[in-house]
Protein backbone atom coordinates (compact mmCIF):
# COMPACT_ATOMS: atom_id res chain seq x y z
CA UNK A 1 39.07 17.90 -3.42
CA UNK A 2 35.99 19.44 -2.41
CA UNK A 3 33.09 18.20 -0.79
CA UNK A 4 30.67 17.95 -3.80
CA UNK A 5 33.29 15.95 -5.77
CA UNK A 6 33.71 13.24 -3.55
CA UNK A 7 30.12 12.91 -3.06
CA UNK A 8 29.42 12.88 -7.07
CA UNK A 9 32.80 9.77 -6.85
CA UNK A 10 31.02 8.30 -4.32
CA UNK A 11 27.88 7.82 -6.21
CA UNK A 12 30.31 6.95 -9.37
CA UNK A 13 31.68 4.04 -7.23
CA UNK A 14 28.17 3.31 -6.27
CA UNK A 15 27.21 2.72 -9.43
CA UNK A 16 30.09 0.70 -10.65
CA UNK A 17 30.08 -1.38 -7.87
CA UNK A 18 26.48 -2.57 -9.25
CA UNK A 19 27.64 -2.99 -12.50
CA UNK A 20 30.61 -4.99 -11.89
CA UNK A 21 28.06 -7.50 -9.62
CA UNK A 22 25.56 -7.49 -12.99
CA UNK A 23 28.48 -8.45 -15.07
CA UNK A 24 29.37 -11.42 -12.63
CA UNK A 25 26.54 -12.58 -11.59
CA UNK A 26 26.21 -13.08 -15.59
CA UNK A 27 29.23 -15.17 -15.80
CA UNK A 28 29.70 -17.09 -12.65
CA UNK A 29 28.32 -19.95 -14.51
CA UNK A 30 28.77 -20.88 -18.32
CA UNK A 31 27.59 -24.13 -19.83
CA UNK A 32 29.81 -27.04 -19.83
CA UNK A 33 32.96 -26.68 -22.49
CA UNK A 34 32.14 -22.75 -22.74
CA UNK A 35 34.26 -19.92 -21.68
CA UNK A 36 32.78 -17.10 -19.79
CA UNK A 37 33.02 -13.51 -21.84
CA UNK A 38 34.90 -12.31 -18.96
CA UNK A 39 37.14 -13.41 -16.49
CA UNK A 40 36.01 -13.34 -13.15
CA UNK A 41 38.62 -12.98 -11.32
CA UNK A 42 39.55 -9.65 -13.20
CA UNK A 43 36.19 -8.65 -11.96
CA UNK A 44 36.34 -9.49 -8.73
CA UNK A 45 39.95 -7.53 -8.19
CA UNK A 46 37.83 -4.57 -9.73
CA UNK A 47 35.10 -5.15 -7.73
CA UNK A 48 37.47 -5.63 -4.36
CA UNK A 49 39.30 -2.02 -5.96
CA UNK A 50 35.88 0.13 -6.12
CA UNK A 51 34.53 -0.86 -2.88
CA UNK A 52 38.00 -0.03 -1.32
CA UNK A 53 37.98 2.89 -2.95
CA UNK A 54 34.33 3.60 -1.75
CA UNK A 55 34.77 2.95 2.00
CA UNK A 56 37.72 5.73 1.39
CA UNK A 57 35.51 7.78 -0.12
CA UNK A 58 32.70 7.42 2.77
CA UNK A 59 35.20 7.40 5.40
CA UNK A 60 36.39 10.85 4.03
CA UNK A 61 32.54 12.27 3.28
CA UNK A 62 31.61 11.53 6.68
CA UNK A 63 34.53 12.61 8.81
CA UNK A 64 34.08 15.77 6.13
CA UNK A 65 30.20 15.93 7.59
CA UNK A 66 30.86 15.37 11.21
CA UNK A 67 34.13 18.01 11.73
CA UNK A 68 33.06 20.67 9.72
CA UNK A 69 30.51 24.06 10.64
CA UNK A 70 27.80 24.38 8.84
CA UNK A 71 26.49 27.05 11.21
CA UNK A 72 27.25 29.04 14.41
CA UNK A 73 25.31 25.58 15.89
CA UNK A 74 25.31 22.91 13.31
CA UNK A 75 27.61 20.85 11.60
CA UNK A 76 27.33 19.66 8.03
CA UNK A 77 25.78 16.10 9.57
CA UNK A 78 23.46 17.69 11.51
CA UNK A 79 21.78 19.67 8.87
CA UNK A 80 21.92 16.21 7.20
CA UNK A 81 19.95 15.09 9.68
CA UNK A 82 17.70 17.34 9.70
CA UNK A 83 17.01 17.44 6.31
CA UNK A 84 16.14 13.77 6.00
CA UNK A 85 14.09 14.41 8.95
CA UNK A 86 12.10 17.34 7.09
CA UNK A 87 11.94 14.61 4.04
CA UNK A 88 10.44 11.73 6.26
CA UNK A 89 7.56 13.99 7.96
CA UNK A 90 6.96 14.87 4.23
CA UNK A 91 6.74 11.33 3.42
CA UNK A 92 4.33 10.73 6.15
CA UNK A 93 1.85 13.57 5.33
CA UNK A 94 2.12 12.53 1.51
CA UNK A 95 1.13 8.87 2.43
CA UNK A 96 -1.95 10.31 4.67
CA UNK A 97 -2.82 12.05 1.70
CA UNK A 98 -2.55 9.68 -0.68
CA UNK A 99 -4.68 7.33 2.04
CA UNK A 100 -7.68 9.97 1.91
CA UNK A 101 -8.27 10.99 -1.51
CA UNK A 102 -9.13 7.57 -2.02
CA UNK A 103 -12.60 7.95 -3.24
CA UNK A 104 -15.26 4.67 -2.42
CA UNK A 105 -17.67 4.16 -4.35
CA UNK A 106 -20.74 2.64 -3.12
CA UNK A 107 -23.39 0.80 -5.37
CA UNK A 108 -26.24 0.43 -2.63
CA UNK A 109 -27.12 2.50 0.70
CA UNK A 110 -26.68 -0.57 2.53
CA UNK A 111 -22.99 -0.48 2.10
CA UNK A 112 -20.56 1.37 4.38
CA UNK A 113 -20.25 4.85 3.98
CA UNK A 114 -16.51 6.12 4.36
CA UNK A 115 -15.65 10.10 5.48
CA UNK A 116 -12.49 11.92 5.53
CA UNK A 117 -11.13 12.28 9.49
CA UNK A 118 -8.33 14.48 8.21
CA UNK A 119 -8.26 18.02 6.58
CA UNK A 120 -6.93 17.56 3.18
CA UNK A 121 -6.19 21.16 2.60
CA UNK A 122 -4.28 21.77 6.24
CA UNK A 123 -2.07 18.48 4.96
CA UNK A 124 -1.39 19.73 1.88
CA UNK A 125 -0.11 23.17 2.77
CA UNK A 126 1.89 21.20 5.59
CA UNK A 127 3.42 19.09 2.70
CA UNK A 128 3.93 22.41 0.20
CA UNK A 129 5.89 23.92 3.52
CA UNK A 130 7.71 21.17 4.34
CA UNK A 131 8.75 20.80 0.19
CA UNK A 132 9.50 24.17 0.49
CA UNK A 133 11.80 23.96 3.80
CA UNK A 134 13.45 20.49 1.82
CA UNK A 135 14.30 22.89 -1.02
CA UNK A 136 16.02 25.59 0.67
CA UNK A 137 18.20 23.76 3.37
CA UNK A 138 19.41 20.99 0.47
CA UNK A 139 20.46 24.26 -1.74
CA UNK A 140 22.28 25.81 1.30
CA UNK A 141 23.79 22.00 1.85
CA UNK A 142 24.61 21.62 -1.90
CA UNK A 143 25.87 24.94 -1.92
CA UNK A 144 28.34 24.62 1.31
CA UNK A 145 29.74 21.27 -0.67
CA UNK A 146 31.20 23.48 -2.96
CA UNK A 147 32.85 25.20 -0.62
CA UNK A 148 34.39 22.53 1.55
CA UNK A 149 37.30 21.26 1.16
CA UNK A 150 37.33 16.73 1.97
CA UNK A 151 38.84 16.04 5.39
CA UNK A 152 41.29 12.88 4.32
């Protein structure tokens, strides 16, 4: 199985995982003389099955991650890394943004009078770069997924 597959189970799990705690957390209680419109203990065997199969699936993915070259240098979890690290000094920069375009509006010349004490251009070409960077390391990542086979 390659790479990319396991991560697309993995978020298939995920996901099923959340449904099958929506469906019991629906039925765990039913009103005195009902029956519940499932059985829980079906769902909880499912539930116990999917989340078995998911800590397979992340064992697999990360051993996958950590053993195999992604580079001359890297491995597959270190470009990880760095990506999310690329995504969280984008975060950052978006949130400064976000925090100085915020326009006051005053209603007297007695009230305070607020200034920007950051360049908003220089912060937005740093986000656009950083965007930029995101895009092209997550294509080479998605595109080395394809390519790898899962270390079981």
């Amino acid at each position: 199985m390659k790479l990319a597959e396991a991560l697309v189970l993995r978020v298939d799990c995920q996901r099923r995982i959340s449904q099958l705690r929506e469906r019991l957390a629906r039925i765990v209680k039913v009103q005195e003389g009902d029956e519940p419109a499932e059985n829980p203990d079906l769902l909880l065997d499912e539930l116990n099955e999917t989340i078995n199969e998911l800590t397979g699936l992340i064992v697999s993915i990360n051993k996958t991650n950590s053993l195999t070259k992604f580079d001359e240098n890297r491995s597959i979890a270190d470009v990880l890394a760095e990506r999310d690290s690329i995504m969280q000094k984008r975060k950052m920069l978006d949130e400064i943004l976000e925090n100085a375009s915020i326009r006051q509006d005053r209603y007297s010349r007695s009230e305070v009078k607020y200034y920007r004490a950051v360049d908003i251009k220089k912060i937005q070409n740093q986000i656009d770069s950083l965007s930029k960077e995101y895009r092209e390391l997550d294509f080479k990542i998605q595109e080395k997924n394809w390519t790898v086979n899962v270390i079981e």
